[in-house]
N, C-alpha and C. Protein backbone atom coordinates (compact mmCIF):
# COMPACT_ATOMS: atom_id res chain seq x y z
N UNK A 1 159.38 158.21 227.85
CA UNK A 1 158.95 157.45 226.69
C UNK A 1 158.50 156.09 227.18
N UNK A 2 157.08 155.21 226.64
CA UNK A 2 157.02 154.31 227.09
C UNK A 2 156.83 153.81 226.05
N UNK A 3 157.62 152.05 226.27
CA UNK A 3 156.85 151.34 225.09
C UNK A 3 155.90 150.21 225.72
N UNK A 4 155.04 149.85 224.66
CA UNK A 4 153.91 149.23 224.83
C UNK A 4 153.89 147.55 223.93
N UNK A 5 152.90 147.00 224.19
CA UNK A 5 152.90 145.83 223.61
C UNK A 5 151.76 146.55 222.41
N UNK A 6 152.15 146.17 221.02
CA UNK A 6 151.51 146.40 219.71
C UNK A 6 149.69 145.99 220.09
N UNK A 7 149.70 144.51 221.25
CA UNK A 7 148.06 144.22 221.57
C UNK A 7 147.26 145.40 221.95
N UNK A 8 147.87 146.47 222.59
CA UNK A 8 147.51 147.44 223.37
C UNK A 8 147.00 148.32 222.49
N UNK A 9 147.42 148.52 220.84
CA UNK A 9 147.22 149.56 220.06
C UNK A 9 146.65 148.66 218.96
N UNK A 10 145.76 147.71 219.34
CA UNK A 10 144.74 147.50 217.72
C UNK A 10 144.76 147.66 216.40
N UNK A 11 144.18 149.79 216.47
CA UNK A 11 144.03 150.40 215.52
C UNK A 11 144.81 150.59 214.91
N UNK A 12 146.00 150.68 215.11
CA UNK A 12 147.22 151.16 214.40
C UNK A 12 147.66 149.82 213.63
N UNK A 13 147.28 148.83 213.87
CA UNK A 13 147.53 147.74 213.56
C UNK A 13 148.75 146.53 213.76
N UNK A 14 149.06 146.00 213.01
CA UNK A 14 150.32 144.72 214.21
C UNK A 14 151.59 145.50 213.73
N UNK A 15 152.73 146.18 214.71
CA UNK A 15 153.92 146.30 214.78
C UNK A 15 154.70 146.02 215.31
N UNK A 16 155.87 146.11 215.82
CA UNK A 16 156.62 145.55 216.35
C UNK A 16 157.93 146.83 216.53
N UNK A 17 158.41 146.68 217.80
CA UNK A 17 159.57 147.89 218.12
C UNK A 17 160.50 147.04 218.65
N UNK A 18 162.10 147.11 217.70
CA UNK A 18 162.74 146.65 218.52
C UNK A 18 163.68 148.15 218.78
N UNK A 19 164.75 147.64 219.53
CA UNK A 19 165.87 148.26 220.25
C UNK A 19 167.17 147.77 219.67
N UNK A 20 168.09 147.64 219.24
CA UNK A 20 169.39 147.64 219.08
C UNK A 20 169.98 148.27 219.42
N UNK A 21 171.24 147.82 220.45
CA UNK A 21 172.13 148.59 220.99
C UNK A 21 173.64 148.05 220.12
N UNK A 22 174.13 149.16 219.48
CA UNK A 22 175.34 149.08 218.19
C UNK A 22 176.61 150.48 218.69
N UNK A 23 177.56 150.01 218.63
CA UNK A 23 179.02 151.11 218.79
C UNK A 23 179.02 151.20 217.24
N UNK A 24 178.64 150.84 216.55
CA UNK A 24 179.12 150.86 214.87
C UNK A 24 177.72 151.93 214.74
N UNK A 25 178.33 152.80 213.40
CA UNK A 25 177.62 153.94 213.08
C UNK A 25 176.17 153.78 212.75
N UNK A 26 175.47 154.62 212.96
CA UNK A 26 173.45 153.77 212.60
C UNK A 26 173.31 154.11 211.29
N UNK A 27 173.66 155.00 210.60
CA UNK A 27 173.42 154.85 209.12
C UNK A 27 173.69 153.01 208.65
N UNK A 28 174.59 152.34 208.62
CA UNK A 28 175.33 151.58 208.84
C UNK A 28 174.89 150.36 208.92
N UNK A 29 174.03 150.52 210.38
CA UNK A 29 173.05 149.45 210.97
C UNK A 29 171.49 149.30 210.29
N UNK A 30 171.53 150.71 210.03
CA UNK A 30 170.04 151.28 209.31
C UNK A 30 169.82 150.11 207.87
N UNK A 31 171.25 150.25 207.06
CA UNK A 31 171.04 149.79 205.85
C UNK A 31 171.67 148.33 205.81
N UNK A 32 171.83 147.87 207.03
CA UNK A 32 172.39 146.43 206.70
C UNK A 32 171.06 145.97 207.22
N UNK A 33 170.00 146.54 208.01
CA UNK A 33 169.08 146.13 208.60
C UNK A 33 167.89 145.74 207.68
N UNK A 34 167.76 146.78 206.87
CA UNK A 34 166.61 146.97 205.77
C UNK A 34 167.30 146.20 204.60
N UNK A 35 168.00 145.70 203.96
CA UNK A 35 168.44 145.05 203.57
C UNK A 35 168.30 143.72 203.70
N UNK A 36 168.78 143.02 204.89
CA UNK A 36 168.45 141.56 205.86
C UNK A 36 166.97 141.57 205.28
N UNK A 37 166.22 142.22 205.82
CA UNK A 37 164.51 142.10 206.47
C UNK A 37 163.85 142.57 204.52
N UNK A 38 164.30 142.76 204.17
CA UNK A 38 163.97 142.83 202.19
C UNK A 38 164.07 141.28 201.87
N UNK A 39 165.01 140.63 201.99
CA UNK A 39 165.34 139.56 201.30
C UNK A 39 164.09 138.80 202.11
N UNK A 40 163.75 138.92 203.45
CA UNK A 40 163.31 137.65 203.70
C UNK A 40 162.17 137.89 203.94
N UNK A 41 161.55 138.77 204.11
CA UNK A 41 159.96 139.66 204.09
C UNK A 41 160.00 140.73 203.13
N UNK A 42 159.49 141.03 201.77
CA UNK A 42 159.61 141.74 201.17
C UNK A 42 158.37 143.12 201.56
N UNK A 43 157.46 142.48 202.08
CA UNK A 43 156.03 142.75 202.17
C UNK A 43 155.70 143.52 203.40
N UNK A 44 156.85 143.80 204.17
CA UNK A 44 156.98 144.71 205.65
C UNK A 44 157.98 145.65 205.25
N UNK A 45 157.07 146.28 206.05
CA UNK A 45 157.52 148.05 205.98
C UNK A 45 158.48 148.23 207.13
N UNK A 46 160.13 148.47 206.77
CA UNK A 46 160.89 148.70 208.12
C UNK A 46 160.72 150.30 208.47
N UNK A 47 160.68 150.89 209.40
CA UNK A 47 161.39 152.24 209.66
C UNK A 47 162.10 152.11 211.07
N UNK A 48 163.47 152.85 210.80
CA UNK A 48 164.46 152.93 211.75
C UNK A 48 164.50 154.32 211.86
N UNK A 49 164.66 154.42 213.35
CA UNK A 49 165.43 155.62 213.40
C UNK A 49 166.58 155.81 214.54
N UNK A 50 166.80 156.82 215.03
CA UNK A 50 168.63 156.43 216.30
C UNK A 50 167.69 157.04 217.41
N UNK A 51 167.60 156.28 218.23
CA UNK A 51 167.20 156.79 219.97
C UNK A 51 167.92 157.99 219.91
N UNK A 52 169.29 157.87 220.15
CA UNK A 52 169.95 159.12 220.65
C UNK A 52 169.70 160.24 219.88
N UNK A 53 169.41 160.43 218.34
CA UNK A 53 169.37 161.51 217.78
C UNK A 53 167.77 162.48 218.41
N UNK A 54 166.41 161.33 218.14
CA UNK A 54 165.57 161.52 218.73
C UNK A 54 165.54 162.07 220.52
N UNK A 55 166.20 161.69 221.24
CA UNK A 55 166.17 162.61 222.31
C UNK A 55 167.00 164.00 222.08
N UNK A 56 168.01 163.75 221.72
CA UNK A 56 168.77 165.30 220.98
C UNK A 56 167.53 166.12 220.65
N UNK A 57 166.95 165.81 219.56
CA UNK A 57 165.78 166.62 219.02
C UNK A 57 165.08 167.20 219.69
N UNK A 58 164.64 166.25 220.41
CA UNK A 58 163.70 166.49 221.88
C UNK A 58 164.31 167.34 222.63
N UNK A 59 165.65 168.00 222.67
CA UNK A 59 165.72 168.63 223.50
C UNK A 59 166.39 169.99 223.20
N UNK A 60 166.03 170.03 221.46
CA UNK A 60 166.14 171.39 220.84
C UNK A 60 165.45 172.91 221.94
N UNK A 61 164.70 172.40 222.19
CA UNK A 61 163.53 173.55 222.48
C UNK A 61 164.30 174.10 224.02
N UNK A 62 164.41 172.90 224.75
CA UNK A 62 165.43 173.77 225.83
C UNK A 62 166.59 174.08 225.54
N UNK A 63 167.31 173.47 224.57
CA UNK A 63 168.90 174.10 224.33
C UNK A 63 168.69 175.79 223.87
N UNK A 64 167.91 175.87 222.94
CA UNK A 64 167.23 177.10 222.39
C UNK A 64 166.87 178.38 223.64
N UNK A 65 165.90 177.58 224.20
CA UNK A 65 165.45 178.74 225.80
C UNK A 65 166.97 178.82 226.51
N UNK A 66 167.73 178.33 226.42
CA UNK A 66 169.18 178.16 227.29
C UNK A 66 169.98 179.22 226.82
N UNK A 67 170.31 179.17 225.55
CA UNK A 67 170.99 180.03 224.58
C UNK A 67 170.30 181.45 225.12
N UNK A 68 168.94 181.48 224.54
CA UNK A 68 168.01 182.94 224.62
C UNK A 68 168.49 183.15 226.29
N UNK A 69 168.45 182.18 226.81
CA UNK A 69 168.40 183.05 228.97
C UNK A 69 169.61 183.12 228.99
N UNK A 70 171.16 182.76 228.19
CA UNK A 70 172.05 183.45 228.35
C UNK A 70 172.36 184.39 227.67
N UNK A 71 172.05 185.13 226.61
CA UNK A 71 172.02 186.14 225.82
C UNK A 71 171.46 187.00 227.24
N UNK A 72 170.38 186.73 227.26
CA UNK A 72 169.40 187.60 227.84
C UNK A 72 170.47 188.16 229.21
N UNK A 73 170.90 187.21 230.22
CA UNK A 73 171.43 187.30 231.23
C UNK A 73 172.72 187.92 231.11
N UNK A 74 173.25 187.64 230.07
CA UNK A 74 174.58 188.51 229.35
C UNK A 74 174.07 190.14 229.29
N UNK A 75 173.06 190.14 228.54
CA UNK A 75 172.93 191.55 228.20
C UNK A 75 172.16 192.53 229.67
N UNK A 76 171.79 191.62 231.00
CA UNK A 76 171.29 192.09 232.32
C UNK A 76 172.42 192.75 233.07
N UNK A 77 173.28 191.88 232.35
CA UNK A 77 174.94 192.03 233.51
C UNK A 77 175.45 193.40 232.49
N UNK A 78 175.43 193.43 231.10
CA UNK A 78 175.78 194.67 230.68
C UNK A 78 175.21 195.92 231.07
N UNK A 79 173.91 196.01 231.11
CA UNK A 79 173.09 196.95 231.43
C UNK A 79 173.23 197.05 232.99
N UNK A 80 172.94 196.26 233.86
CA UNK A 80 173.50 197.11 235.47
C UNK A 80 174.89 197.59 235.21
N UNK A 81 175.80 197.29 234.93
CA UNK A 81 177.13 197.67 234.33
C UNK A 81 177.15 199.06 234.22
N UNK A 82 176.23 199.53 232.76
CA UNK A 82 176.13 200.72 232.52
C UNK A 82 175.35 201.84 232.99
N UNK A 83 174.21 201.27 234.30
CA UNK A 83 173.77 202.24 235.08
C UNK A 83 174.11 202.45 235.97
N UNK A 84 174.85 201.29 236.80
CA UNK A 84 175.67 201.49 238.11
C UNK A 84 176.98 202.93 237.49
N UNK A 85 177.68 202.36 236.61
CA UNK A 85 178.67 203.39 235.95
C UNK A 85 177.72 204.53 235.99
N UNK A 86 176.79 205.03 235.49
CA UNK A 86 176.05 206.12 235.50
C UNK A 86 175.84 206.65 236.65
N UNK A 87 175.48 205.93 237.66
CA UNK A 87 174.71 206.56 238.73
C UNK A 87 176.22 206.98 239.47
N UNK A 88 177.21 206.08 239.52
CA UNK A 88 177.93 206.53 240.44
C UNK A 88 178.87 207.61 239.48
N UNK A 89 178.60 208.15 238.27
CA UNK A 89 179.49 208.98 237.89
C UNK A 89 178.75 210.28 238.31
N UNK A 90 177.08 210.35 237.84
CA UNK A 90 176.37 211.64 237.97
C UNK A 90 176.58 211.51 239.68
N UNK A 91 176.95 210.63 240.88
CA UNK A 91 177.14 211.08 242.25
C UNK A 91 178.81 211.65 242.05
N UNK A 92 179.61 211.00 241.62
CA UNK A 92 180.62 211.86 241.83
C UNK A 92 180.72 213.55 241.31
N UNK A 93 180.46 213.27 239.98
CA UNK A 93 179.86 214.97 239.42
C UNK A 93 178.99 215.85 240.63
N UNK A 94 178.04 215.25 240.89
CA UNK A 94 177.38 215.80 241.85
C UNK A 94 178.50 216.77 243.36
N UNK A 95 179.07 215.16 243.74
CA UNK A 95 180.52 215.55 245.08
C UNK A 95 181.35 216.00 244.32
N UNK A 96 181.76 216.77 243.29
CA UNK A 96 183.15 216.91 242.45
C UNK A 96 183.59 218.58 243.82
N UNK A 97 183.15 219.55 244.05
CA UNK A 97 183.33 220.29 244.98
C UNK A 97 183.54 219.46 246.09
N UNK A 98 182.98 219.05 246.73
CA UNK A 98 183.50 217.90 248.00
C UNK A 98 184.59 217.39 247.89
N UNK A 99 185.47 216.92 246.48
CA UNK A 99 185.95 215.97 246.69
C UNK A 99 187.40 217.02 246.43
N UNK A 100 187.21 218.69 245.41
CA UNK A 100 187.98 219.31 245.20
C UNK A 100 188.13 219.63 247.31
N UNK A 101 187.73 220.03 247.78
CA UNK A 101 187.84 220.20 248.89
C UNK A 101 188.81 219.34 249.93
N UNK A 102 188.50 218.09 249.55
CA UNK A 102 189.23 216.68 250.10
C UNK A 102 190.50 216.85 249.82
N UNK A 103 190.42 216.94 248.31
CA UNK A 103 192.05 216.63 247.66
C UNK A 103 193.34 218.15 248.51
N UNK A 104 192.33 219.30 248.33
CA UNK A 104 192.74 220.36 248.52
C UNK A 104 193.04 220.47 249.99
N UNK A 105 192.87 219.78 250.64
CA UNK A 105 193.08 219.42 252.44
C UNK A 105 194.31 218.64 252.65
N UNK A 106 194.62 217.48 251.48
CA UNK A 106 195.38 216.57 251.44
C UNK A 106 194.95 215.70 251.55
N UNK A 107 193.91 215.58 251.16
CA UNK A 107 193.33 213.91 250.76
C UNK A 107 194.16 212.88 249.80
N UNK A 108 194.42 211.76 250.12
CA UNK A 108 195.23 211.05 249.58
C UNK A 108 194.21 210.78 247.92
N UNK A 109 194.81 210.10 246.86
CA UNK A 109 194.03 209.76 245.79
C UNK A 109 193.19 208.50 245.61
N UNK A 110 194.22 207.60 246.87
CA UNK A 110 193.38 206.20 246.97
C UNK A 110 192.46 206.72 247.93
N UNK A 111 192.53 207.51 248.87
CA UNK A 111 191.42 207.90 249.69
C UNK A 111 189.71 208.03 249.04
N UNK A 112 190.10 209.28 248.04
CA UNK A 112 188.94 209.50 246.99
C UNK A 112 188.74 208.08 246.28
N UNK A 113 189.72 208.02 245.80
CA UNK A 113 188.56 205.96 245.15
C UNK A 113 188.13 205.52 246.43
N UNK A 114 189.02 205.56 247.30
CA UNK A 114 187.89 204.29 248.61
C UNK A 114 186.68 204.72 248.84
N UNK A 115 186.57 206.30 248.94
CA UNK A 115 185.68 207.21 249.35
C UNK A 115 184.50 206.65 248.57
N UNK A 116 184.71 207.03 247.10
CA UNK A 116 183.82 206.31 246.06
C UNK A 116 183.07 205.12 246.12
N UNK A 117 184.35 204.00 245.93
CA UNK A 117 183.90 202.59 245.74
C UNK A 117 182.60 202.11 246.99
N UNK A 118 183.46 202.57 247.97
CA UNK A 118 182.67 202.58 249.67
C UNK A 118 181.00 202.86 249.42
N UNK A 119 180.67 204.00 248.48
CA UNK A 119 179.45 204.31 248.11
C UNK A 119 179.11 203.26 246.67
N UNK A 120 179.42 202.96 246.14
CA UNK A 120 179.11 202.30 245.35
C UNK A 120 178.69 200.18 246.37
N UNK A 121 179.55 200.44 246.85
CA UNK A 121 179.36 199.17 247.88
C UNK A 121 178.36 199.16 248.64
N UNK A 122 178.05 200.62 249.18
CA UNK A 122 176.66 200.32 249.79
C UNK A 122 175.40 200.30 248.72
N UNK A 123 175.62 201.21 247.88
CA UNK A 123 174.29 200.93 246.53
C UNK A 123 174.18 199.72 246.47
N UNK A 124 175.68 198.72 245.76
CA UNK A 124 175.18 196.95 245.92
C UNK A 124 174.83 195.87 246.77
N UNK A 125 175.30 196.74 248.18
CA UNK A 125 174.52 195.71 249.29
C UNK A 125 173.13 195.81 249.28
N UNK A 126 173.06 197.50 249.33
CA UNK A 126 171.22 196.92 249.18
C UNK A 126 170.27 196.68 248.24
N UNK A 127 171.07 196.67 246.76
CA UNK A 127 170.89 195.91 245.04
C UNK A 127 170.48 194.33 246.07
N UNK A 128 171.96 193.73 246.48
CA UNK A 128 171.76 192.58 246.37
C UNK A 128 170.79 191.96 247.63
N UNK A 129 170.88 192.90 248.91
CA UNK A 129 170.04 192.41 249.52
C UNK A 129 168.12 192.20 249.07
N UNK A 130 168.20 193.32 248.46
CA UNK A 130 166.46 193.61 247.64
C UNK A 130 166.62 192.93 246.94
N UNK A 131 167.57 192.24 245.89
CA UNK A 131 167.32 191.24 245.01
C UNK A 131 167.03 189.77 245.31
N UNK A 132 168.27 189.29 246.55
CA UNK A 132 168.40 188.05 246.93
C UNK A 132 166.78 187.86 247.89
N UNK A 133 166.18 188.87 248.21
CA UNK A 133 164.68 189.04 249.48
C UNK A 133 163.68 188.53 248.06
N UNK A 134 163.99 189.42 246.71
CA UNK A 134 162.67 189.09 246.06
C UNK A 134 162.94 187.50 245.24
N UNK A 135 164.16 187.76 244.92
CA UNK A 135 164.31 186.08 244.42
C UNK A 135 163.70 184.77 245.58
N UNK A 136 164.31 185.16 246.49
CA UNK A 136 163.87 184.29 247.56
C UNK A 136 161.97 184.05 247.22
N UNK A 137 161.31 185.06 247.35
CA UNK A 137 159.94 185.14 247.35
C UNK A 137 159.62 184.67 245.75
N UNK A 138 159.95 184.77 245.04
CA UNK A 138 159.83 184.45 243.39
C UNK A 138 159.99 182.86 243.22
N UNK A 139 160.89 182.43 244.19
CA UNK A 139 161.84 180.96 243.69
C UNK A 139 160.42 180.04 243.72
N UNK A 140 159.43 180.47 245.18
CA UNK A 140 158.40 178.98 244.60
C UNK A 140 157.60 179.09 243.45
N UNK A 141 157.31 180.45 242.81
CA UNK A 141 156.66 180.24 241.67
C UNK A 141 157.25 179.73 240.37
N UNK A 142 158.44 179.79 240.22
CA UNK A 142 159.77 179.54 239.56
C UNK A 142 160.24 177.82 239.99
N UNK A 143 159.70 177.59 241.02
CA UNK A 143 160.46 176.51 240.89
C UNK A 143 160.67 174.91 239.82
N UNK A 144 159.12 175.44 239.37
CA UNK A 144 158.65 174.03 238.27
C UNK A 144 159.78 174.40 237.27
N UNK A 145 160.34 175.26 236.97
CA UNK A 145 161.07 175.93 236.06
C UNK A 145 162.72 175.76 235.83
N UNK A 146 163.11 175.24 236.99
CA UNK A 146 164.15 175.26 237.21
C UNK A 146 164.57 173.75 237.29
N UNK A 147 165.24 173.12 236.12
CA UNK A 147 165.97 171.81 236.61
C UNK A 147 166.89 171.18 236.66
N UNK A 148 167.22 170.85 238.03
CA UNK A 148 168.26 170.74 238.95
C UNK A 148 168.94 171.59 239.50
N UNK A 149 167.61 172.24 239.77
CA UNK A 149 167.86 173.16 241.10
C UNK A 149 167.24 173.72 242.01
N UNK A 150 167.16 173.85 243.19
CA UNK A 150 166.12 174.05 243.93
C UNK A 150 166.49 175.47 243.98
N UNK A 151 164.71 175.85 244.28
CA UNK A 151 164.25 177.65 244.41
C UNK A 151 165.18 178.48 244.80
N UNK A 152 165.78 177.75 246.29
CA UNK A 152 166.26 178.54 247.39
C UNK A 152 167.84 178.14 247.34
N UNK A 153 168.66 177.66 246.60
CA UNK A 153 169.69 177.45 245.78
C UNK A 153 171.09 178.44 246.76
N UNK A 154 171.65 178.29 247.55
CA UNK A 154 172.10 179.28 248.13
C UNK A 154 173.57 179.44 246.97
N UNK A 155 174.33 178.37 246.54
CA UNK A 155 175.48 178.46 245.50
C UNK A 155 174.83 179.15 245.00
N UNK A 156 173.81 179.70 243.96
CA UNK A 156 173.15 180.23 242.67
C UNK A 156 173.21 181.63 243.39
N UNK A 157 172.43 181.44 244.77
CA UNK A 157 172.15 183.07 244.93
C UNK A 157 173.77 183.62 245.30
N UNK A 158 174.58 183.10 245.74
CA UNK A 158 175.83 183.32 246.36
C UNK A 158 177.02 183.73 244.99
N UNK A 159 176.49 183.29 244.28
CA UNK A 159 177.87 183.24 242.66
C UNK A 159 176.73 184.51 242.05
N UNK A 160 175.62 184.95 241.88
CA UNK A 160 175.29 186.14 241.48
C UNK A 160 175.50 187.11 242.27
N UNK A 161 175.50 187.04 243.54
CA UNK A 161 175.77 188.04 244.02
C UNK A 161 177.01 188.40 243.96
N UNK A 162 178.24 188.18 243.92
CA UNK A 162 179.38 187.50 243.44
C UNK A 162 179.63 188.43 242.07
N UNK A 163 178.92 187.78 241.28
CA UNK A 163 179.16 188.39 239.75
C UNK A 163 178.39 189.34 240.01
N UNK A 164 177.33 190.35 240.70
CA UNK A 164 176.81 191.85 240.51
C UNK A 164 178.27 192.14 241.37
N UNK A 165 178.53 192.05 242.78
CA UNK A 165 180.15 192.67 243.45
C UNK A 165 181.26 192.61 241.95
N UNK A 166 181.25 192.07 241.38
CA UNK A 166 182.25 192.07 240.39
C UNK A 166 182.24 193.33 238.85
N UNK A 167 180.98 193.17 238.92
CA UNK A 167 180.25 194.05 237.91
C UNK A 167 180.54 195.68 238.38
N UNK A 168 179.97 195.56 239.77
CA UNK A 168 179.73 196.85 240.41
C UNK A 168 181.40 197.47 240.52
N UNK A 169 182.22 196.64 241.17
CA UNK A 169 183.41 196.89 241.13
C UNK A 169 183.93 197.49 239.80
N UNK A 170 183.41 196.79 238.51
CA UNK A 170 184.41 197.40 237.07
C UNK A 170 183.84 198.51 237.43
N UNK A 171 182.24 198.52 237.30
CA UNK A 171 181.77 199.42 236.72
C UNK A 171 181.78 201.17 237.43
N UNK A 172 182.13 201.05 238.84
CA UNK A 172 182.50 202.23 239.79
C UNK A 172 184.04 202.35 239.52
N UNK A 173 185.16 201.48 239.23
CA UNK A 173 186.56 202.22 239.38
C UNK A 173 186.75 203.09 238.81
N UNK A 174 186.29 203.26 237.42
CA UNK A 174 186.24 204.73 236.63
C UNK A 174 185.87 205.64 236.91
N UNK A 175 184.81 205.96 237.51
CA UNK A 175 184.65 207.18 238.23
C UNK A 175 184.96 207.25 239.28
N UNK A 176 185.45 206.49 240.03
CA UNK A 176 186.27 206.93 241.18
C UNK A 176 188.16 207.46 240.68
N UNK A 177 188.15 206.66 240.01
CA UNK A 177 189.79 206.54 239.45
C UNK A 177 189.79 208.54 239.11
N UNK A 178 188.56 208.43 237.88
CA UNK A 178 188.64 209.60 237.10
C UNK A 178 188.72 210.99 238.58
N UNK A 179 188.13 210.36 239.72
CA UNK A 179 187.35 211.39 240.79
C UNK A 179 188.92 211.83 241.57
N UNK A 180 189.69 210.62 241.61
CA UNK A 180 190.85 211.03 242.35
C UNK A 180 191.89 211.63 241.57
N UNK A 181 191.90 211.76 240.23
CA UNK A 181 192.66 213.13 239.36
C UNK A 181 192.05 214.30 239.01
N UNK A 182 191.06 214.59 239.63
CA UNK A 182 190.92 216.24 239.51
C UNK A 182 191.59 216.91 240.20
N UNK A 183 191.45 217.76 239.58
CA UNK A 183 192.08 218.80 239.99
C UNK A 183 191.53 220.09 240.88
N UNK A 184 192.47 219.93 242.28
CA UNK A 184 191.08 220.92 243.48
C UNK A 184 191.10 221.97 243.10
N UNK A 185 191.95 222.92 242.37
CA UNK A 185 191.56 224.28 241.83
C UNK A 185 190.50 224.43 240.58
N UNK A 186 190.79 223.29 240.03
CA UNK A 186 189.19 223.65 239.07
C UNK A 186 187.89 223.14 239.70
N UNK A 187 188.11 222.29 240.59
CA UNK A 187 187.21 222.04 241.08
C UNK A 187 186.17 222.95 242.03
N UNK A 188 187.18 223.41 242.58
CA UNK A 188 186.76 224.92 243.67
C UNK A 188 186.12 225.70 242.93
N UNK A 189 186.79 226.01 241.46
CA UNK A 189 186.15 227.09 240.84
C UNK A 189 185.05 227.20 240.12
N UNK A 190 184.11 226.11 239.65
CA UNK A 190 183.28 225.47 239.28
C UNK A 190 181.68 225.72 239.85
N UNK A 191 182.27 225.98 241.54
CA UNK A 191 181.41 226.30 242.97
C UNK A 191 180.69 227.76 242.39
């Protein structure tokens, strides 16, 4: 915001901007102000308004995009959630004979979850490695976009990757959990 000397703006004709800085409420200041400046100039037009509310305002439009990119980012983290859960359930369905085989050998039950998760861990290393490679390449076009923070942000890329390991984790224990209570005779028989 800049202010100017009223000489500078002619057309608009002679005004004047002041500033008051007040701890007492601006409604307050507003009407003891216009009041004062009545009695002793009837013939000038005051308008007040509060700096601070005016930048607030001003900064509707990003609070708004903020809100929408966490909705949005909320509902990204639900959805890998529910396809990681997918993919690694249709792979266990897929190994359910493999795994009747395992158990039926004496495979321990934490064995079959490690067995699991282990595959689900490599799906998110290379989620996050392909993600953190294209973000990387994305960040300079992105970067006007971002403020106070730079492109290449390693905290940012380091706490998402972070929260997908966390995600991936809920979202595989269930089918691993579910994978290490079958049962190897129905499982065998299924074959």
């Amino acid at each position: 915001m800049t202010f100017a000397p009223a000489t500078q703006f002619p057309a608009q004709g002679p005004w004047t901007v002041m500033m008051i800085h007040s701890n007492a409420p601006s409604a307050a200041i507003s009407a003891t102000i216009k009041r004062r400046w009545a009695a002793k100039h009837p013939d000038v037009i005051v308008e007040l308004g509060d700096f601070q509310k005016d930048i607030r305002d001003g900064l509707q439009g990003e609070r708004m995009m903020a809100t929408v990119s966490r909705f949005f980012g909320v509902l990204a983290a639900l959805l890998a959630m529910v396809g990681l859960y997918g993919v690694i359930s249709f792979l266990v369905a897929r190994r359910r004979n493999e795994i009747g085989i395992r158990l039926a050998l004496g495979a321990e039950r934490g064995q079959v979850v490690a067995m699991v998760m282990r595959e689900a861990a490599r799906l998110l290393l290379i989620g996050v490695v392909t993600g953190a490679a294209l973000s990387l390449l994305a960040g300079r076009g992105a970067g006007s976009l971002l403020f106070g923070l730079r492109p290449y942000d390693p905290l940012t890329l380091v706490t998402a990757a972070l929260l997908l390991a966390l995600i991936a984790a809920v979202a595989s224990f269930l089918p691993a959990r579910r994978a290490s209570k079958l049962d190897p005779m129905v499982a065998l028989r299924d074959e």
